[in-house]
Protein backbone atom coordinates (compact mmCIF):
# COMPACT_ATOMS: atom_id res chain seq x y z
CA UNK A 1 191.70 -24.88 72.75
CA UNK A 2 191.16 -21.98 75.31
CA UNK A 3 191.43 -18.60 74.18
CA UNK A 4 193.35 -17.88 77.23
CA UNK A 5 196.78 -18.68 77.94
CA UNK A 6 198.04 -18.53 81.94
CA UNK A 7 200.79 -16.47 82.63
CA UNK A 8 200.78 -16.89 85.91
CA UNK A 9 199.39 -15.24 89.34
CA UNK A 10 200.22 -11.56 90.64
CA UNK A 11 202.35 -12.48 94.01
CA UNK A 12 203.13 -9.83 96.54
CA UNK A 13 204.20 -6.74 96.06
CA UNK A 14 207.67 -5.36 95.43
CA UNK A 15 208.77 -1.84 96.40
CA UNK A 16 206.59 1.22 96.32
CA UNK A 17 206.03 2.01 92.50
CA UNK A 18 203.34 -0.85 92.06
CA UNK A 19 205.60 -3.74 91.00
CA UNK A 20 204.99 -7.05 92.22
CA UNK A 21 206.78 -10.56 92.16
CA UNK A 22 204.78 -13.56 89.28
CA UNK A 23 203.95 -16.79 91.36
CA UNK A 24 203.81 -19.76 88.93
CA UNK A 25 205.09 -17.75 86.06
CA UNK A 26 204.94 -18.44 82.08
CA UNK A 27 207.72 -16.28 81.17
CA UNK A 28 207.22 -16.69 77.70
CA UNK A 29 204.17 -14.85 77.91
CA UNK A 30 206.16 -11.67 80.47
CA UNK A 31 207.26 -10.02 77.78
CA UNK A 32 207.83 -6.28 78.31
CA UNK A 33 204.87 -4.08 76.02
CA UNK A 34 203.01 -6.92 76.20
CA UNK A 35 199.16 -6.77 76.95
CA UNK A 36 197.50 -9.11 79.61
CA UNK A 37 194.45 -9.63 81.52
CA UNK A 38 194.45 -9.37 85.54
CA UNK A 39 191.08 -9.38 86.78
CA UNK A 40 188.95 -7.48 83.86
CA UNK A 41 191.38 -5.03 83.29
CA UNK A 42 193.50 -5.30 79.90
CA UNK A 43 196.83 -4.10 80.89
CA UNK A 44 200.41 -3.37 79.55
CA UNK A 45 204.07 -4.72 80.89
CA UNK A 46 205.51 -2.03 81.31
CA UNK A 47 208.22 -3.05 83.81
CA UNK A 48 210.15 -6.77 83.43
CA UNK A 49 212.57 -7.65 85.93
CA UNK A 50 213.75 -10.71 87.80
CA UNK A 51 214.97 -13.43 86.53
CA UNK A 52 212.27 -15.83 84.28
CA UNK A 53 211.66 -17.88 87.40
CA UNK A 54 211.06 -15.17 89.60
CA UNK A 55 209.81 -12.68 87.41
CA UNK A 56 209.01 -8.84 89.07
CA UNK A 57 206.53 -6.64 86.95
CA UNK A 58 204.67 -3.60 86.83
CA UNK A 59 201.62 -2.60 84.77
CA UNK A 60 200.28 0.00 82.98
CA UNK A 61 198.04 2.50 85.15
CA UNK A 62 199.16 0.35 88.17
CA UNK A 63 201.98 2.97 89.50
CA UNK A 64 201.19 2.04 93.62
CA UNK A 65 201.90 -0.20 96.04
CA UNK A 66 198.31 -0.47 97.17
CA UNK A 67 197.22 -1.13 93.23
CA UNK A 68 199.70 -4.04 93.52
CA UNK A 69 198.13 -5.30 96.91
CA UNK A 70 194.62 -5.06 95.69
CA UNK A 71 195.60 -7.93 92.62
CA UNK A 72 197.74 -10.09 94.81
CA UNK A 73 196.16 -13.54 93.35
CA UNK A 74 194.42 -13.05 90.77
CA UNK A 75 195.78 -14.84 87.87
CA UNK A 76 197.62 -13.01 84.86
CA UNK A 77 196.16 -13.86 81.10
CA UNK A 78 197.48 -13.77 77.90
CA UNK A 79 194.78 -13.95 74.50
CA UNK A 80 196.07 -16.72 72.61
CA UNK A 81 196.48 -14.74 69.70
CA UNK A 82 199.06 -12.57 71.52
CA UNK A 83 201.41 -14.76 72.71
CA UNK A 84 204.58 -15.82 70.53
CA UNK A 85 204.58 -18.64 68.09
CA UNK A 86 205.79 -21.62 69.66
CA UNK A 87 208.17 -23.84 67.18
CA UNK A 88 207.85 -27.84 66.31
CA UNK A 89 207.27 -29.75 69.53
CA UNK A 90 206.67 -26.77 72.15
CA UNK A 91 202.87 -26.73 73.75
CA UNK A 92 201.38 -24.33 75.92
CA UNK A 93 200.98 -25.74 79.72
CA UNK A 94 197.23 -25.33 79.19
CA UNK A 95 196.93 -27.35 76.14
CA UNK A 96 198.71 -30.20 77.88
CA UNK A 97 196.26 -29.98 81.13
CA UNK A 98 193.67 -32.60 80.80
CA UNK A 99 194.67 -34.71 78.00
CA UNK A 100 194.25 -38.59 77.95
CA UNK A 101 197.34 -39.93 78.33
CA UNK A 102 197.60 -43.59 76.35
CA UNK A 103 200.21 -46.59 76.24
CA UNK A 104 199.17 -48.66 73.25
CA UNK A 105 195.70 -47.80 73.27
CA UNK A 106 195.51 -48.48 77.03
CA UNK A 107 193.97 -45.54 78.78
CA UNK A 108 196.78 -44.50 81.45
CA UNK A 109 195.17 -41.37 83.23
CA UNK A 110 194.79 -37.31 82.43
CA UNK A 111 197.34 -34.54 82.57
CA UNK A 112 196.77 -32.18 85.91
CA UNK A 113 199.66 -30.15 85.19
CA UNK A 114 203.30 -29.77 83.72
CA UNK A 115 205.93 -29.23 86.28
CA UNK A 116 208.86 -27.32 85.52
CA UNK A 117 211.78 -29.51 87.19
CA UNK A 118 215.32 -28.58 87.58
CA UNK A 119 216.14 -31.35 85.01
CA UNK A 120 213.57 -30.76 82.41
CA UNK A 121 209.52 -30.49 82.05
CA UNK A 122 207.14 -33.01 83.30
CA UNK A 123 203.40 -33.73 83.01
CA UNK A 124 201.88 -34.49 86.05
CA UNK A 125 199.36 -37.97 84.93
CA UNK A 126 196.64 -38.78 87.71
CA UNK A 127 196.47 -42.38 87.33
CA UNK A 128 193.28 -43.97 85.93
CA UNK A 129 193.51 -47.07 88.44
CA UNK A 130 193.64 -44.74 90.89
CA UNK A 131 197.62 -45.55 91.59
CA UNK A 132 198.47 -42.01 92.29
CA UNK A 133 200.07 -39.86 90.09
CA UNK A 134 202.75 -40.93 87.46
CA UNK A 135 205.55 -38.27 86.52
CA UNK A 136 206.37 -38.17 82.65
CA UNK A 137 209.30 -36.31 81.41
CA UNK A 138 208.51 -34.27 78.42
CA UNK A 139 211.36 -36.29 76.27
CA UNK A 140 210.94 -38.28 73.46
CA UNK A 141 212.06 -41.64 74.97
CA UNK A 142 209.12 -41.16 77.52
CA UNK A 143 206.77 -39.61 75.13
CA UNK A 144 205.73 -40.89 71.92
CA UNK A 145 203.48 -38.21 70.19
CA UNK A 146 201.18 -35.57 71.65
CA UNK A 147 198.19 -34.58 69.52
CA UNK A 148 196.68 -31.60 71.32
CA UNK A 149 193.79 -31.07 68.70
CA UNK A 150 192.58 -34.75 69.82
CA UNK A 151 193.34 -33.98 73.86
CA UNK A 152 196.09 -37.36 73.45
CA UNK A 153 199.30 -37.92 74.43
CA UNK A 154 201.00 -41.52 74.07
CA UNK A 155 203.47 -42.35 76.08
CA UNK A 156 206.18 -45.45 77.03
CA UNK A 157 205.44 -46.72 80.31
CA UNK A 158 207.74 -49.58 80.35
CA UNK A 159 210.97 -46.71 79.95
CA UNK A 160 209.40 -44.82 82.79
CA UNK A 161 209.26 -48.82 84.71
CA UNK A 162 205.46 -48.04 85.10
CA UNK A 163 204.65 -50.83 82.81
């Protein structure tokens, strides 16, 4: 597993005090006080605003909007060891990226990414025939098991009518 959790990239700026709007946010991880990584500079929340799917920050030492222009895209990290426990059957996004994804011990493809749909969460499969991409909703009539220590996930593709 990475030490590194994503928690998203710094997006344009907002206003003149050196906030700035999250593209491709982890909100989990936004947590006002909290400490995360843009560039190589450790750095604290300390403004959280927005809503958790447009999230608007501003960090420690970072008090202009010219500070805020100068990180527009570079990604946002957590250390794993900082972010919050996750309960039974939650997963970071990055420990889900590039698992094998399996249907009865027949190899179906690798996770790119998981989607955050209006409906629920999906992992993005690129298909190992080459087919695409295959969409998988993260719920268990789709989804069988995921063993992240292994890099697995086993799926159903005859409910998904991929089969």
């Amino acid at each position: 597993m990475a030490t590194w959790l994503r928690a998203g990239r710094v997006g344009r700026p907002h206003g003149l005090d050196g906030s700035f709007h999250v593209s491709q946010p982890n909100p989990g991880l936004l947590t006002l006080g909290a400490h995360v990584t843009v560039g190589d500079r450790e750095l604290r929340i300390t403004r959280r605003a927005g809503t958790d799917a447009r999230p608007i920050l501003r960090l420690e030492g970072c008090e202009e909007r010219s500070c805020a222009e100068a990180m527009t895209g570079v990604e946002i990290l957590v250390a794993r060891h900082e972010a919050p426990e996750l309960g039974p059957d939650e997963w970071w996004a990055d420990d889900l990226e590039g698992c094998t994804v399996h249907d009865q011990g027949q190899t179906v493809g690798v996770v790119r990414r998981l989607l955050q749909l209006p409906s629920c969460e999906v992992l993005e499969v690129a298909r190992e025939d080459g087919a695409g991409e295959l969409l998988v909703p993260l719920v268990s009539d789709a989804v069988r098991s995921i063993d992240v220590e292994r890099g697995e996930i086993e799926i159903d593709l005859r409910f998904l009518g991929a089969a």
